[in-house]
Protein backbone atom coordinates (compact mmCIF):
# COMPACT_ATOMS: atom_id res chain seq x y z
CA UNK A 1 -8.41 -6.57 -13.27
CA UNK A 2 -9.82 -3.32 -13.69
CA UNK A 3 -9.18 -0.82 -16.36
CA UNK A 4 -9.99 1.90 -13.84
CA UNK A 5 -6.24 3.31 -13.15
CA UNK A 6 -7.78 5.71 -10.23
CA UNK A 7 -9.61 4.49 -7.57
CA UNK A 8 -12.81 5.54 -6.95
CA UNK A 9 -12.71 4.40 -3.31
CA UNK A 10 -9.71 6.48 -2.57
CA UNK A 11 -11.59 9.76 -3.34
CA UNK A 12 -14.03 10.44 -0.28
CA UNK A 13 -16.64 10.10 -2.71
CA UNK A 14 -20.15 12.07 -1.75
CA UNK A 15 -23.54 12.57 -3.54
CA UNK A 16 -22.75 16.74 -3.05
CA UNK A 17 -19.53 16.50 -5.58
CA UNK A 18 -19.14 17.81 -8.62
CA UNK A 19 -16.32 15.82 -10.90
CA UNK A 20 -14.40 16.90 -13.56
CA UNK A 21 -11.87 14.06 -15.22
CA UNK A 22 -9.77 16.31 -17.05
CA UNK A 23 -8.60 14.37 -20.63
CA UNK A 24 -11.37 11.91 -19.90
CA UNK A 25 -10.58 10.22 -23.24
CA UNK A 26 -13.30 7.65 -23.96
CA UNK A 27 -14.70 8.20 -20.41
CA UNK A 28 -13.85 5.01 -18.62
CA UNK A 29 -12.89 7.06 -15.62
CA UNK A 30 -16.42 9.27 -15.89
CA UNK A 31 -18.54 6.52 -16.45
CA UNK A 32 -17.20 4.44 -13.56
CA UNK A 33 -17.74 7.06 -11.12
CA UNK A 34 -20.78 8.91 -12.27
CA UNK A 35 -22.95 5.77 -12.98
CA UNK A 36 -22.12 4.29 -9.95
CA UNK A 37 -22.81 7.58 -7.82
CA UNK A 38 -25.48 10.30 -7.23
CA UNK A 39 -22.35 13.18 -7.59
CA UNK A 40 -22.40 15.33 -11.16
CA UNK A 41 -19.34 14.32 -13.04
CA UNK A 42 -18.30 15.92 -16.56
CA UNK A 43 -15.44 14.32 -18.77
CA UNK A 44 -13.89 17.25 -20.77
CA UNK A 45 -11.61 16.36 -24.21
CA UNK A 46 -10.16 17.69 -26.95
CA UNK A 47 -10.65 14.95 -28.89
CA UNK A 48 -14.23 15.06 -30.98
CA UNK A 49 -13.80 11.81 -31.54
CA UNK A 50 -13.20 10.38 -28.41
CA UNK A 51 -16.01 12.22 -26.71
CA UNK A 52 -18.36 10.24 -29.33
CA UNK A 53 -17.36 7.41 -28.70
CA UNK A 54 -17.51 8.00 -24.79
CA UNK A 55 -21.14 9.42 -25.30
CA UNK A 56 -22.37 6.53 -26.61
CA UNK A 57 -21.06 4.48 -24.33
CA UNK A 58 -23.43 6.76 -22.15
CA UNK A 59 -26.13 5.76 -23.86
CA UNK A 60 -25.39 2.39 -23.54
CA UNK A 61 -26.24 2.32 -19.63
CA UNK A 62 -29.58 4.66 -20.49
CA UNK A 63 -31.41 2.57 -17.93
CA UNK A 64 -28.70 4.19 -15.39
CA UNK A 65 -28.52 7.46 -16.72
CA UNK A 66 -32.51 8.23 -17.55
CA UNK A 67 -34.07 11.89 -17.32
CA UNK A 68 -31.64 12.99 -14.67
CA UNK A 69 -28.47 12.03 -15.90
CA UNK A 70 -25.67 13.36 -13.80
CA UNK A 71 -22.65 12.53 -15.92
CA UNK A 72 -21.52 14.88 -19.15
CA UNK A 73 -19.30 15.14 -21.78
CA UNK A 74 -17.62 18.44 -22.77
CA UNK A 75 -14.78 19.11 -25.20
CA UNK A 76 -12.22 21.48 -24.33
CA UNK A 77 -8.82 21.87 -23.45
CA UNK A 78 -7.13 21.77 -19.76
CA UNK A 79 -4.93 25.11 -20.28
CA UNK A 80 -8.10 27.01 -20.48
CA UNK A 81 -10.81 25.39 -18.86
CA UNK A 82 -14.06 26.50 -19.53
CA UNK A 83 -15.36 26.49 -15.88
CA UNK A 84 -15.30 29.27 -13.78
CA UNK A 85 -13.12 29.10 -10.07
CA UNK A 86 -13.87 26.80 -7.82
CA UNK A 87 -16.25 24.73 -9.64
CA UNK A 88 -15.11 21.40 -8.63
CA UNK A 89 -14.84 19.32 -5.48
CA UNK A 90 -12.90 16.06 -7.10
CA UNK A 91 -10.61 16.67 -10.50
CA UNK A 92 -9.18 13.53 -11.90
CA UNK A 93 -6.16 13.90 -14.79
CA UNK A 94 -5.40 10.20 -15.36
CA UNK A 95 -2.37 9.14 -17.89
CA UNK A 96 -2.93 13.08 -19.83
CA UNK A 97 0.31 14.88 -18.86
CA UNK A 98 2.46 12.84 -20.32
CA UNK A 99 0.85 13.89 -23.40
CA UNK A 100 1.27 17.60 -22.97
CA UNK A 101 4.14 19.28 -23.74
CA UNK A 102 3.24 22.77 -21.67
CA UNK A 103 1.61 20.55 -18.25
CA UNK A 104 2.08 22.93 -15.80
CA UNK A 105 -0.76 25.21 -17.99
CA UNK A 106 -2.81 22.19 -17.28
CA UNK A 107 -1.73 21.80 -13.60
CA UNK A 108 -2.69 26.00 -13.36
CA UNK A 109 -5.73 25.16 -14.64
CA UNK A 110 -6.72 22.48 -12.37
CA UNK A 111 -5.78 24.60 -8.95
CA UNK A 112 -8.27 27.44 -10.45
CA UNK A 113 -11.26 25.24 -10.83
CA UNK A 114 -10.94 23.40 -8.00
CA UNK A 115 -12.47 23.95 -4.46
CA UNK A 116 -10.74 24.29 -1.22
CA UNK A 117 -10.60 20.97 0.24
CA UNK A 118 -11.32 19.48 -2.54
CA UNK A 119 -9.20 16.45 -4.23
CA UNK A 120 -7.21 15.93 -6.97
CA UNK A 121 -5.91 12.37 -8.15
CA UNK A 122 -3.19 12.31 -11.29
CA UNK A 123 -1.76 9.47 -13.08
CA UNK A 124 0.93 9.27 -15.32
CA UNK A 125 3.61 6.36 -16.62
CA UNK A 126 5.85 5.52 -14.11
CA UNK A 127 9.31 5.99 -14.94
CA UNK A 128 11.03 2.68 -15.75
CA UNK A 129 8.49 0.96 -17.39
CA UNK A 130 7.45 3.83 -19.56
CA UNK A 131 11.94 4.20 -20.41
CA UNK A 132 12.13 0.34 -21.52
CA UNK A 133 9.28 1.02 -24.42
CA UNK A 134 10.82 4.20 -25.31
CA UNK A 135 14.02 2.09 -25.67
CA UNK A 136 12.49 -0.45 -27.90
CA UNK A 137 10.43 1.46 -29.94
CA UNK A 138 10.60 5.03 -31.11
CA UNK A 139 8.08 5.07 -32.95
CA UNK A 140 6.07 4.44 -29.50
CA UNK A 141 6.36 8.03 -28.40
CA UNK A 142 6.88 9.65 -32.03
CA UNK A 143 3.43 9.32 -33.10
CA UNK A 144 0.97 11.83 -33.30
CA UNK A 145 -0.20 12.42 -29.90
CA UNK A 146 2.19 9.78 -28.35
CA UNK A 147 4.16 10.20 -25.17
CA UNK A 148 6.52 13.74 -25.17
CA UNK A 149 8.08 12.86 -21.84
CA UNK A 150 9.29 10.10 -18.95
CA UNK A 151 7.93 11.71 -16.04
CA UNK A 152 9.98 11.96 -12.68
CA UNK A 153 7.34 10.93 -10.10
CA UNK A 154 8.63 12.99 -7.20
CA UNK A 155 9.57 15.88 -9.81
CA UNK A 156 5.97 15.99 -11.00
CA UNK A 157 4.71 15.67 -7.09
CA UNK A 158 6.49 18.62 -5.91
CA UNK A 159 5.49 20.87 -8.82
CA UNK A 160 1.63 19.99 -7.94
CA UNK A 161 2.76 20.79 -4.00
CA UNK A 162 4.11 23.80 -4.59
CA UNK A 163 0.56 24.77 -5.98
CA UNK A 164 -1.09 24.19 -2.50
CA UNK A 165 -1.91 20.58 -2.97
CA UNK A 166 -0.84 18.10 -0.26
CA UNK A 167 -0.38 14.08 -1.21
CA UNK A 168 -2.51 11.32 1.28
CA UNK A 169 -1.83 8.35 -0.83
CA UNK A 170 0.47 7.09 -3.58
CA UNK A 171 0.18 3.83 -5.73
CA UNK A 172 1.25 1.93 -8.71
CA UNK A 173 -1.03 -0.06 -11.46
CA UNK A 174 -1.66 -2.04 -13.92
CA UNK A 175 1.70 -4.15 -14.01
CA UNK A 176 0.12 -7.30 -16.34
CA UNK A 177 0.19 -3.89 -19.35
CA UNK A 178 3.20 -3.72 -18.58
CA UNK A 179 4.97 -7.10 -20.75
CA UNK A 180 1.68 -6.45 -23.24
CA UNK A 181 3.80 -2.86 -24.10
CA UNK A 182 6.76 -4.28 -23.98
CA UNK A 183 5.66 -6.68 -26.82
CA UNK A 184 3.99 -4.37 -28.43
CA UNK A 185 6.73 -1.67 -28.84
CA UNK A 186 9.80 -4.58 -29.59
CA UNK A 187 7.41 -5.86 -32.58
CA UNK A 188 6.57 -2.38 -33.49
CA UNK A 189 8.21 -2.15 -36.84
CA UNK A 190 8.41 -5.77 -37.58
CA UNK A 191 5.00 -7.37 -37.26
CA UNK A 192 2.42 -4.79 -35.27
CA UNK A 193 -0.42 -8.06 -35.03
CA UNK A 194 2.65 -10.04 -33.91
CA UNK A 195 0.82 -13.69 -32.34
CA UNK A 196 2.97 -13.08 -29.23
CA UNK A 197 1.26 -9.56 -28.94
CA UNK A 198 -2.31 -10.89 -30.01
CA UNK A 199 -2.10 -13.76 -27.40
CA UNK A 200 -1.09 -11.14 -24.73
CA UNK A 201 -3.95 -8.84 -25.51
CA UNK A 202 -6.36 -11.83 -25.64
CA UNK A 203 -4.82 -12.78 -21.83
CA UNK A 204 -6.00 -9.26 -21.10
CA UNK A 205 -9.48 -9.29 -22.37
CA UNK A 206 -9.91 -12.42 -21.03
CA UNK A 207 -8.09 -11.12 -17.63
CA UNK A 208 -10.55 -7.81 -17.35
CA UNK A 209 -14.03 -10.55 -18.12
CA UNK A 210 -13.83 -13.10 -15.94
CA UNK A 211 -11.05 -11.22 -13.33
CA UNK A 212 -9.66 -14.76 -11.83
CA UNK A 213 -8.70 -14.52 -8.18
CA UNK A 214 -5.23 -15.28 -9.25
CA UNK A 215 -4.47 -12.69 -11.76
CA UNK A 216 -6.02 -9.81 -8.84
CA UNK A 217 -3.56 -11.46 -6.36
CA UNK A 218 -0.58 -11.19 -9.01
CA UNK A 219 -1.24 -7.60 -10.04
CA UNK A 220 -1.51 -6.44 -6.90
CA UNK A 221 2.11 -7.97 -5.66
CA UNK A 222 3.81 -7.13 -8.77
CA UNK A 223 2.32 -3.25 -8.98
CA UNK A 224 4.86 -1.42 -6.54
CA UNK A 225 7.81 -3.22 -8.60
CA UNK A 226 6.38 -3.17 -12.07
CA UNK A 227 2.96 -0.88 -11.79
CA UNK A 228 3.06 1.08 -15.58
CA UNK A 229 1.03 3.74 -13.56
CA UNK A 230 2.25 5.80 -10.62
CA UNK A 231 -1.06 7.43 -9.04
CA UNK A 232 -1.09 10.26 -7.00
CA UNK A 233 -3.79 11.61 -4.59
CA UNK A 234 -3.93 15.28 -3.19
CA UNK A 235 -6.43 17.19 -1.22
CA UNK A 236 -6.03 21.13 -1.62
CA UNK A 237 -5.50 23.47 1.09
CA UNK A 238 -3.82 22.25 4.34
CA UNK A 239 -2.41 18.43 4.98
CA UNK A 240 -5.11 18.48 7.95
CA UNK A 241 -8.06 18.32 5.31
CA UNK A 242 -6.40 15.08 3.83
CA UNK A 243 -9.15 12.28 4.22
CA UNK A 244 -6.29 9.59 4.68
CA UNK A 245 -2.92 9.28 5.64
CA UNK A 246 0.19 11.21 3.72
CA UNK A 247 2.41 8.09 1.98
């Protein structure tokens, strides 16, 4: 299991890009493509502390990064992106909107700085999943900085095509979160280090080190059914550019 919710491989990756993940959090997303590529990727936050945190993970893999490191960390915030047009060939925006209550400021934002041709890949909650914990638990989308919506996928998908993006490919992840959240947000109030929700979370962490043949096999049948994530890939400017098919 991977914690990676966008997939590197489905992003026409090339030494020549330039990568911005948009919200990159503690920079799981940054890390796992800059490191492992020659392209110049920047993870941009608001949060100061999260941007620690994802720097010294950074330092962490100095033997990768050296002299001539090519990944960054900025913070900012994505309805006023300090880049200037164009300045990116891949944008990545992975589980941030839901988070936002004025998105399409963000979604503005991201058409500016990106190139012609170049591709955008969003994540957010998918729908049914993400209604269920709001069901059990209010306080899991009531704290500070929680969850302000359940996105629509196809709403969200023709707001971003309607600012000159056209979808290749569409996917769901990460269904084995998906009972640990469940868990999580029915002991909420009750007992937050419930065993049942420790046990879980061990079964993850155990899951994501030694990533068993069977658990791969059994996230990847049960992730159009129960995925928590519904991904989204786009390339902007005309569905001809699109490096894969449109699903």
């Amino acid at each position: 299991m991977s914690l990676d919710t966008i997939k590197p491989e489905h992003l026409a990756l090339s030494a020549d890009d330039t990568l911005l993940d948009l919200g990159c959090g503690e920079g799981r997303h940054t890390l796992t493509v800059g490191l492992a590529s020659d392209l110049n990727a920047i993870g941009l936050d608001l949060s100061h502390r999260d941007l620690q945190t994802a720097k010294g993970r950074l330092n962490d893999f100095s033997g990768l990064a050296g002299e001539q490191c090519n990944v960054s960390f900025t913070q900012g915030t994505g309805d006023n992106l300090p880049f200037g047009d164009q300045s990116f060939s891949k944008v990545i925006c992975s589980e941030v909107l839901e988070h936002i209550p004025e998105y399409a400021d963000f979604l503005s934002e991201i058409r500016r700085v990106i190139k012609p041709g170049g591709i955008l890949a969003v994540s957010v909650p998918a729908a049914f999943p993400e209604w269920v914990c709001w069901q059990l638990s209010d306080a899991y989308h009531q704290v500070e900085g929680g969850h302000v919506r359940i996105f629509n996928a196809n709403t969200l998908h023709r707001e971003i095509e309607s600012l000159g993006f056209k979808r290749y490919r569409r996917h769901k992840a990460h269904s084995l979160h998906v009972p640990y959240w469940w868990l999580k947000c029915l002991f909420w109030r009750q007992d937050p280090q419930h065993p049942w929700v420790d046990a879980y979370h061990r079964f993850l962490v155990w899951d994501l080190m030694e990533n068993p043949w069977l658990t791969r096999w059994l996230d990847k049948l049960l992730n159009p059914i129960l995925g928590k994530s519904i991904v989204m890939y786009y390339v902007a400017t005309k569905p001809e550019a699109s490096p894969g098919n449109k699903v």
